[in-house]
Protein backbone atom coordinates (compact mmCIF):
# COMPACT_ATOMS: atom_id res chain seq x y z
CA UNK A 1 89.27 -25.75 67.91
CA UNK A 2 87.07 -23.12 69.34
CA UNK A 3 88.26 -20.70 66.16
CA UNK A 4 87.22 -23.85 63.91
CA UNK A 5 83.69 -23.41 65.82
CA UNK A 6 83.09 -20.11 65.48
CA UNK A 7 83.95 -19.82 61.77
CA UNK A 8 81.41 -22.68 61.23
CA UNK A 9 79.36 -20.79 63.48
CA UNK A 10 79.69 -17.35 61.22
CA UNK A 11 79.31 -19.67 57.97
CA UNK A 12 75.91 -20.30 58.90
CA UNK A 13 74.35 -17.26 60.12
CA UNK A 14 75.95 -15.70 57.16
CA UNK A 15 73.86 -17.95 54.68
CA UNK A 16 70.60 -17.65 57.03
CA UNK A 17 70.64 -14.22 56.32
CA UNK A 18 71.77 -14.62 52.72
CA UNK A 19 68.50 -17.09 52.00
CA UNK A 20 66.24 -15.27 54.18
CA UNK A 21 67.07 -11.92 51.59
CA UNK A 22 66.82 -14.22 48.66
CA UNK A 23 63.08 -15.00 49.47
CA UNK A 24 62.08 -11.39 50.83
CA UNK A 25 63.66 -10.28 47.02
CA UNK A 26 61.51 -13.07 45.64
CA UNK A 27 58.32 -12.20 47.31
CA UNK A 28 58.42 -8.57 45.91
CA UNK A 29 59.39 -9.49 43.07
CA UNK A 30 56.51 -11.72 43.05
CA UNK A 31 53.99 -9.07 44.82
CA UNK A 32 55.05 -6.69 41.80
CA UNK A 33 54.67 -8.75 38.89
CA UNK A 34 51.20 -9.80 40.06
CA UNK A 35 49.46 -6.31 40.29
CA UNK A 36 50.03 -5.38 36.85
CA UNK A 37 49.17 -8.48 35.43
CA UNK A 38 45.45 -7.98 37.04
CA UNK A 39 45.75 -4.38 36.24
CA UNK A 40 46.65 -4.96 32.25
CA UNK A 41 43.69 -7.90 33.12
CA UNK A 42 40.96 -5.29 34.15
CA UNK A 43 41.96 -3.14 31.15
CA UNK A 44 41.31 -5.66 28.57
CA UNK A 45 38.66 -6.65 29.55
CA UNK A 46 37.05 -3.06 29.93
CA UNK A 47 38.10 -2.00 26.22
CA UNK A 48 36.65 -5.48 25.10
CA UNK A 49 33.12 -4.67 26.70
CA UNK A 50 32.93 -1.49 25.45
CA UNK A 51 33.66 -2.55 22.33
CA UNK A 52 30.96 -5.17 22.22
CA UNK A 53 28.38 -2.26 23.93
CA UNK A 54 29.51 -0.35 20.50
CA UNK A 55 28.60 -2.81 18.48
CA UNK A 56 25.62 -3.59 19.68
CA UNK A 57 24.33 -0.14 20.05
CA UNK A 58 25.16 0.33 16.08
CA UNK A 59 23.27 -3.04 15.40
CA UNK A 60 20.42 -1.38 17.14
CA UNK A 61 20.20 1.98 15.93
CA UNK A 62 20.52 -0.04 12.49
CA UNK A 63 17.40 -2.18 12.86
CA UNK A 64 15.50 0.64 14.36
CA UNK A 65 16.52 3.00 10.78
CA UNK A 66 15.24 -0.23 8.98
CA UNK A 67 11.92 -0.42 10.83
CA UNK A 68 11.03 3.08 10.56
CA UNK A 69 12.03 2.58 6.64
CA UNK A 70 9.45 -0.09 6.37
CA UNK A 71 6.97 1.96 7.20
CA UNK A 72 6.81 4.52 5.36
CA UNK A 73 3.57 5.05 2.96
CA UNK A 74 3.03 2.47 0.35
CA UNK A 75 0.10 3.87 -1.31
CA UNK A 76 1.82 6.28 -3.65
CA UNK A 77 4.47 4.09 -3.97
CA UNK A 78 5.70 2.35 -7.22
CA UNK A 79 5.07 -0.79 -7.31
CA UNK A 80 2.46 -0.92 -4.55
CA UNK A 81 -1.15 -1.13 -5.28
CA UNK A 82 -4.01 -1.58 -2.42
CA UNK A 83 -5.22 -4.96 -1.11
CA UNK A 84 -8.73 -5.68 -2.38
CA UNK A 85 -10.67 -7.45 -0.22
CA UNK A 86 -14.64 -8.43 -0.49
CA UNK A 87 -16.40 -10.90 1.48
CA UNK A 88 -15.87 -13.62 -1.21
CA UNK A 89 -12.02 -14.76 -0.66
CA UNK A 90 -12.21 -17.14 -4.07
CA UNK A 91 -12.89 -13.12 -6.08
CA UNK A 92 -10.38 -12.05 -4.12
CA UNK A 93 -7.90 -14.37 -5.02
CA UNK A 94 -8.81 -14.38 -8.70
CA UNK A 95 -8.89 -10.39 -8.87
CA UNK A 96 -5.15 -10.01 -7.26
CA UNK A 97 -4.09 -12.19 -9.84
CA UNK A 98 -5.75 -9.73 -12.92
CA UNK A 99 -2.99 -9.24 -15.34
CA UNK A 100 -3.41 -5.08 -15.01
CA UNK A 101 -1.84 -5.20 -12.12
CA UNK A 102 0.86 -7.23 -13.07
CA UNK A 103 2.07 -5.22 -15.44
CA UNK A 104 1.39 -2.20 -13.41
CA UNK A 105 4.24 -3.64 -10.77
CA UNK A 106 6.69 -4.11 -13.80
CA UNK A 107 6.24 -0.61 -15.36
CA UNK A 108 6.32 1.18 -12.12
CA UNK A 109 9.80 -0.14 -11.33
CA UNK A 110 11.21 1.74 -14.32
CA UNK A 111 9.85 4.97 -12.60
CA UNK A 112 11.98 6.85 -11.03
CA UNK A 113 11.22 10.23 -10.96
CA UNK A 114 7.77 12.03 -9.66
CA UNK A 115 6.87 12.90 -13.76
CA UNK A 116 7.40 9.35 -14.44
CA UNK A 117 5.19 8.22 -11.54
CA UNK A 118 2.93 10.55 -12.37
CA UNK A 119 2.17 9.52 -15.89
CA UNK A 120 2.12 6.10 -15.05
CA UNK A 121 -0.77 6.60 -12.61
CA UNK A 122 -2.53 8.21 -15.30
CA UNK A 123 -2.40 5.82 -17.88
CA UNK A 124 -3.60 2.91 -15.38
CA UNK A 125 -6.45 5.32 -14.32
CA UNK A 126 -7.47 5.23 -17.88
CA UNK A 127 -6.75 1.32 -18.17
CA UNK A 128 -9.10 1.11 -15.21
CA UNK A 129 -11.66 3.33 -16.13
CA UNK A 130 -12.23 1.42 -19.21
CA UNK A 131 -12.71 -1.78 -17.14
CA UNK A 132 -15.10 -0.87 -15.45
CA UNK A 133 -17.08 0.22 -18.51
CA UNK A 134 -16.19 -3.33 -19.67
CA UNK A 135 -17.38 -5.26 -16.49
CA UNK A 136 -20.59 -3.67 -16.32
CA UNK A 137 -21.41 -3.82 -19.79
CA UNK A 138 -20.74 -7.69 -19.72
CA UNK A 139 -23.00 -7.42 -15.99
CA UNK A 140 -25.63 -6.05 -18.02
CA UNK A 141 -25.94 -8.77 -20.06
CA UNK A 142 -26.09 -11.30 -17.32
CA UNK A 143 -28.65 -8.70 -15.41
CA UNK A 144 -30.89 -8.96 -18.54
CA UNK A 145 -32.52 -12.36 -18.25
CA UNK A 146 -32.67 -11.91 -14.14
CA UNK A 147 -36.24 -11.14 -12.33
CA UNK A 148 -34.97 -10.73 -9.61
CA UNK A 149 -34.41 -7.61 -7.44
CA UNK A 150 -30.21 -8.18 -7.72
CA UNK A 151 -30.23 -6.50 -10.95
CA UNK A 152 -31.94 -3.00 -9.82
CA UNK A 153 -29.81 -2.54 -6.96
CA UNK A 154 -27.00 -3.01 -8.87
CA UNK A 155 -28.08 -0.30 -11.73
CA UNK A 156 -28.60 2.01 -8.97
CA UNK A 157 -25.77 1.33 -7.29
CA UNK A 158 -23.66 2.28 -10.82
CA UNK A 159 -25.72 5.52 -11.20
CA UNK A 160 -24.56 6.75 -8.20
CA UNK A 161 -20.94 6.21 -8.26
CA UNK A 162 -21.40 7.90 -12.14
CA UNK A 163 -23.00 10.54 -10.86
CA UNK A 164 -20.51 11.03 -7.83
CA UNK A 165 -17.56 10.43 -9.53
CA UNK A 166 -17.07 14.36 -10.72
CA UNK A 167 -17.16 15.21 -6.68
CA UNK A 168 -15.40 12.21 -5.61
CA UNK A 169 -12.14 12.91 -8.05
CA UNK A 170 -11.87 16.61 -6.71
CA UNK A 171 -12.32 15.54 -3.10
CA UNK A 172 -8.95 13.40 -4.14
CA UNK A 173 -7.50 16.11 -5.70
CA UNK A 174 -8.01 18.04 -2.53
CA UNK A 175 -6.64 16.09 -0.22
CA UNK A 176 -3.76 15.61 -1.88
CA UNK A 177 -2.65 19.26 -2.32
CA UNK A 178 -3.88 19.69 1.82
CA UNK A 179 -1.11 17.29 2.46
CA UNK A 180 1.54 19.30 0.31
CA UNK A 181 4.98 18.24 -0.05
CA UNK A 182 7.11 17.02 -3.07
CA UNK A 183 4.66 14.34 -3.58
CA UNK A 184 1.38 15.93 -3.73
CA UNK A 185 0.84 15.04 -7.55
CA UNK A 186 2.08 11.99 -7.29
CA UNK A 187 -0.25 10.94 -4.60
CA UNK A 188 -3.26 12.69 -6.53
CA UNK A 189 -2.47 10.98 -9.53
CA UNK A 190 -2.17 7.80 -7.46
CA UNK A 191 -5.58 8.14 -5.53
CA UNK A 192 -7.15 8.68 -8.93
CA UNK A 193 -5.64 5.19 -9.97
CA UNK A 194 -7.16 3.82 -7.39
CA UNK A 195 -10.52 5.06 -7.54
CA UNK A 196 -11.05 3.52 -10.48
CA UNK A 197 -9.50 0.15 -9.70
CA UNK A 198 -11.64 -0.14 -6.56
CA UNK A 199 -14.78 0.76 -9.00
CA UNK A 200 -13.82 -1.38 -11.50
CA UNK A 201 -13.29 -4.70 -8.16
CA UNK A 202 -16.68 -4.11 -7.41
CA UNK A 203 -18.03 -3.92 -10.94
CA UNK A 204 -15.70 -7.54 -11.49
CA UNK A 205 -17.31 -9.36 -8.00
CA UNK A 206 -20.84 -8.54 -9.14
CA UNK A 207 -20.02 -10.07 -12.64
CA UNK A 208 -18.67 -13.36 -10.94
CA UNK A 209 -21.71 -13.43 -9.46
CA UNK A 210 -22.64 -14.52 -12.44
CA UNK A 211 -19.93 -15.69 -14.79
CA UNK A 212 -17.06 -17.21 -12.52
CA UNK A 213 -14.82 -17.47 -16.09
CA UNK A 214 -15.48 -13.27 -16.78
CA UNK A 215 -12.64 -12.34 -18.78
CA UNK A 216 -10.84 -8.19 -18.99
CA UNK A 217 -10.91 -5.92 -21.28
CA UNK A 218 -6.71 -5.40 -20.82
CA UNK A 219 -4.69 -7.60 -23.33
């Protein structure tokens, strides 16, 4: 009887200690598996955010190559001419819309290189130089019948920019080579353009002064 008790007795120390190891194996096995899955965690999450800073820093240096694009000078530009703007905003709405210009945007995107550009300017400096002969021979006619004091000023106002149009074209000329670069022809052939344009918008506005229907010489 007492042997009977002490086996029992053995029995169940011997599976105390057998389930107490069975949870001490569990618990480390537990403790381990749990740091590395916060460690491979962290990691992730690290190359995912530098990934994303990547990106973003590549979107930025984008946009900033983009804005610095769009600013470059438009002047000499084909395709580009200068805003004119007077302090009548229904001239200035009908001159943008003269058909010179028009074209002038549809032949300077078939010039590519600084030769092309070049010759291009000229021709629509000649286009406008003729314009302006045309304007203010048909604001002569208007200027003819009127007494009042509108027509002298505007005479003198013509024989100036005649007379200063030999010094004006150099001082163009000038600048342009003081700027050097690739593009110093181009933009003196340009500035010539429009020199003659501008001439030729204030020659127009005085003439729709008088005849709001004034028509150009350009076909």
């Amino acid at each position: 009887m007492k042997k009977g008790k002490v086996l029992c007795i053995v029995m169940i120390l011997a599976i105390t200690a057998f389930a107490f190891s069975g949870c001490s194996t569990n618990k480390n096995e537990s403790g381990a598996s749990s740091a590395p899955v916060s460690s491979q965690s962290e990691t992730s999450s690290a190359a995912v955010s530098s990934e994303v800073q990547s990106e973003v820093q590549s979107a930025v240096s984008a946009s900033s190559a983009t804005s610095v694009a769009g600013n470059e000078p438009t002047q000499s530009q084909p395709g580009q001419v200068i805003v004119i703007q007077t302090d009548d905003k229904e001239f200035d709405k009908l001159f943008k819309a003269n058909p010179i210009d028009k074209q002038y945007i549809l032949d300077s995107n078939k010039a590519f290189s600084s030769v092309e550009m070049i010759q291009l300017s000229q021709k629509y400096a000649d286009i406008w130089s003729k314009e302006v002969t045309h304007a203010y021979a048909e604001l002569t006619k208007h200027m003819q019948p009127d007494s009042s004091l509108k027509p002298a000023a505007l005479r003198a106002e013509q024989e100036k920019w005649v007379s200063g149009k030999a010094e004006a074209l150099q001082k163009i000329n000038d600048n342009a080579q003081a700027a050097g670069g690739t593009m110093a022809e181009v933009d003196a052939a340009s500035g010539v353009m429009d020199y003659y344009r501008t001439r030729a918008a204030q020659v127009y506005k005085a003439l729709y002064g008088y005849d709001k229907n004034y028509s150009y010489a350009y076909k």
